[in-house]
Protein backbone atom coordinates (compact mmCIF):
# COMPACT_ATOMS: atom_id res chain seq x y z
CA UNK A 1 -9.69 154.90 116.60
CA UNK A 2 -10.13 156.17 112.80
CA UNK A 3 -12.69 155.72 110.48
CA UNK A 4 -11.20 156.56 106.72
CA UNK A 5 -12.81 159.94 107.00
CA UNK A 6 -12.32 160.62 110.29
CA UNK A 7 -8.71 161.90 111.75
CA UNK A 8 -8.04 163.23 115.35
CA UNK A 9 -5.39 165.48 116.25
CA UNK A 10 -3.74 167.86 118.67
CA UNK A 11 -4.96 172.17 117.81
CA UNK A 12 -1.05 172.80 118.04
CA UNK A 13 -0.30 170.28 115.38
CA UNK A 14 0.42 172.04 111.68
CA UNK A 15 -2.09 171.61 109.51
CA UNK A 16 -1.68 168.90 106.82
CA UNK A 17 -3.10 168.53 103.34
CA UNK A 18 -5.63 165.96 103.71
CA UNK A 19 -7.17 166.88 107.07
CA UNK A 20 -9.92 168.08 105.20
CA UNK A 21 -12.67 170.29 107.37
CA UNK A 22 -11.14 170.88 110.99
CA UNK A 23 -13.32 170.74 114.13
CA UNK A 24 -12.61 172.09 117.34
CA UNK A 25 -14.42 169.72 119.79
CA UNK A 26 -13.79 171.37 122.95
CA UNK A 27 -15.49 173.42 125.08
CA UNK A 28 -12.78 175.94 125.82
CA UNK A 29 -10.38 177.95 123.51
CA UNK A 30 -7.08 176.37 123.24
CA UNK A 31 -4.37 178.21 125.30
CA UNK A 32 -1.64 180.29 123.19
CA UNK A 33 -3.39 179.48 119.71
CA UNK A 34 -4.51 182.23 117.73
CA UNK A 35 -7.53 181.62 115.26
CA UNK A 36 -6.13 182.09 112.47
CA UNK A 37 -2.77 180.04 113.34
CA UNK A 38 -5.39 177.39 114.48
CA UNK A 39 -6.91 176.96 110.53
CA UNK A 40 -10.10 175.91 112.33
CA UNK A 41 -13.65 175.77 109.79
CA UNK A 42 -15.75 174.49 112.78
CA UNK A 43 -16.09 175.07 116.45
CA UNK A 44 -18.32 172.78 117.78
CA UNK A 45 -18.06 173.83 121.28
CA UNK A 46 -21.34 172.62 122.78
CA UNK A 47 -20.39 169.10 121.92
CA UNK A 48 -17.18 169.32 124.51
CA UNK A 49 -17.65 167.91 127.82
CA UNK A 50 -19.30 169.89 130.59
CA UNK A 51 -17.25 171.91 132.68
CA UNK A 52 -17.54 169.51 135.79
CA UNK A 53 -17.36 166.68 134.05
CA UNK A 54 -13.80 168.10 132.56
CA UNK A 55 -12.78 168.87 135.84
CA UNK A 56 -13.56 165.90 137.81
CA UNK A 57 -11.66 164.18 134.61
CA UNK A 58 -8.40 165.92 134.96
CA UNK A 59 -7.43 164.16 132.16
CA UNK A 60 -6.79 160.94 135.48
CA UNK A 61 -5.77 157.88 133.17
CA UNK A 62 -7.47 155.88 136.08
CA UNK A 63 -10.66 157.74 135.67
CA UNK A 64 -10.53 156.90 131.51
CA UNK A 65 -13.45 154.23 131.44
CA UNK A 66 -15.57 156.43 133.72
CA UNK A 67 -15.33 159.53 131.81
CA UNK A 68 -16.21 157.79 128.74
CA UNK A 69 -19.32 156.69 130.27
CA UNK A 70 -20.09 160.00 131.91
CA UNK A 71 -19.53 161.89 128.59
CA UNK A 72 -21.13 159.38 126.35
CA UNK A 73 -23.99 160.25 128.64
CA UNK A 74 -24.00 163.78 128.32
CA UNK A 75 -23.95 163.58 124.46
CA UNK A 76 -27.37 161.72 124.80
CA UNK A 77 -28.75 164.73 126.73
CA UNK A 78 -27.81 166.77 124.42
CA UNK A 79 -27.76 165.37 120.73
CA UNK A 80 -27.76 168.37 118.11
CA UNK A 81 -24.43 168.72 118.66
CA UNK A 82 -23.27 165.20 118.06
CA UNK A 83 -25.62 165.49 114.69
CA UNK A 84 -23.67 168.52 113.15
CA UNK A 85 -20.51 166.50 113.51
CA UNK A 86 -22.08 163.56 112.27
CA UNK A 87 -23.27 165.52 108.78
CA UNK A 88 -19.51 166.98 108.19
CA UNK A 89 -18.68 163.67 108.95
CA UNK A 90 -20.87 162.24 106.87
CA UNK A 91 -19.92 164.84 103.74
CA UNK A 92 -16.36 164.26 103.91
CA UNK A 93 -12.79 163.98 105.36
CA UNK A 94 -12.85 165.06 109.15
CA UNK A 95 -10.14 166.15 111.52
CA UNK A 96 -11.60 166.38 115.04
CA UNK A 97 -9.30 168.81 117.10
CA UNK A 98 -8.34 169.00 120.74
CA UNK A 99 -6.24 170.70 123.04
CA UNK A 100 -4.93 168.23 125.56
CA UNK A 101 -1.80 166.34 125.58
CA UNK A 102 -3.03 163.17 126.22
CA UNK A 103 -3.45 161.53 122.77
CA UNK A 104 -5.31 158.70 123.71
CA UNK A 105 -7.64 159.52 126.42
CA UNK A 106 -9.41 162.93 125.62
CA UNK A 107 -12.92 163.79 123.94
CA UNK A 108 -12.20 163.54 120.90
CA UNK A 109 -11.48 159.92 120.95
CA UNK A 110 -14.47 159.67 122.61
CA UNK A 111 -16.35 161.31 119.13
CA UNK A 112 -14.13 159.23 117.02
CA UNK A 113 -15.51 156.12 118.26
CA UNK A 114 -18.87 157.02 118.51
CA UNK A 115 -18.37 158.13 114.79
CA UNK A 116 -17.68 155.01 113.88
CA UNK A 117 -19.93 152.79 115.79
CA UNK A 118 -18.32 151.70 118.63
């Protein structure tokens, strides 16, 4: 799910050391974070999933492989985005950050893997 310069990680999470620049990848504001409690350099909020496509998600474990496709399809349509993460990628350590609870099946995994190749 990592690359070596790539780390993904819940907004409400304290910041660590090595997390180098931190990107908000979400379309909305986090709930009950302030900005400056949230240590955020980037806010890359164009490259979050489109409001209907987050809703019809509702983060549905079931609906996991579809979303992927849907999103992975919207990040197509819509590439600058994608490209300004890919340059701080590209220019250094990475953490991508996200508000939902699921670890393992939000938009930001999505970005990781696409990232890295996958």
């Amino acid at each position: 799910m990592n690359q070596p310069n790539i780390t993904i990680r819940r907004v409400y999470e304290h910041v660590l050391p090595d997390d180098g620049t931190r990107v908000l990848v979400d379309r909305l504001w986090p709930r009950g974070i302030t900005r400056e409690n949230a240590k955020i350099d980037f806010w890359i909020r164009d490259i979050g999933p489109s409001n209907a496509l987050r809703q019809w998600f509702g983060h549905d474990q079931q609906r996991w492989g579809e979303f992927r496709t849907r999103y992975r399809a919207e990040l197509e349509t819509n590439r600058e985005p994608f490209e300004r993460l890919k340059a701080l990628c590209d220019a250094g350590q990475v953490t991508l950050l996200f508000a939902a609870r699921d670890i393992e099946h939000n938009n930001a995994v999505v970005l990781a893997d696409l990232l890295a190749g996958k």
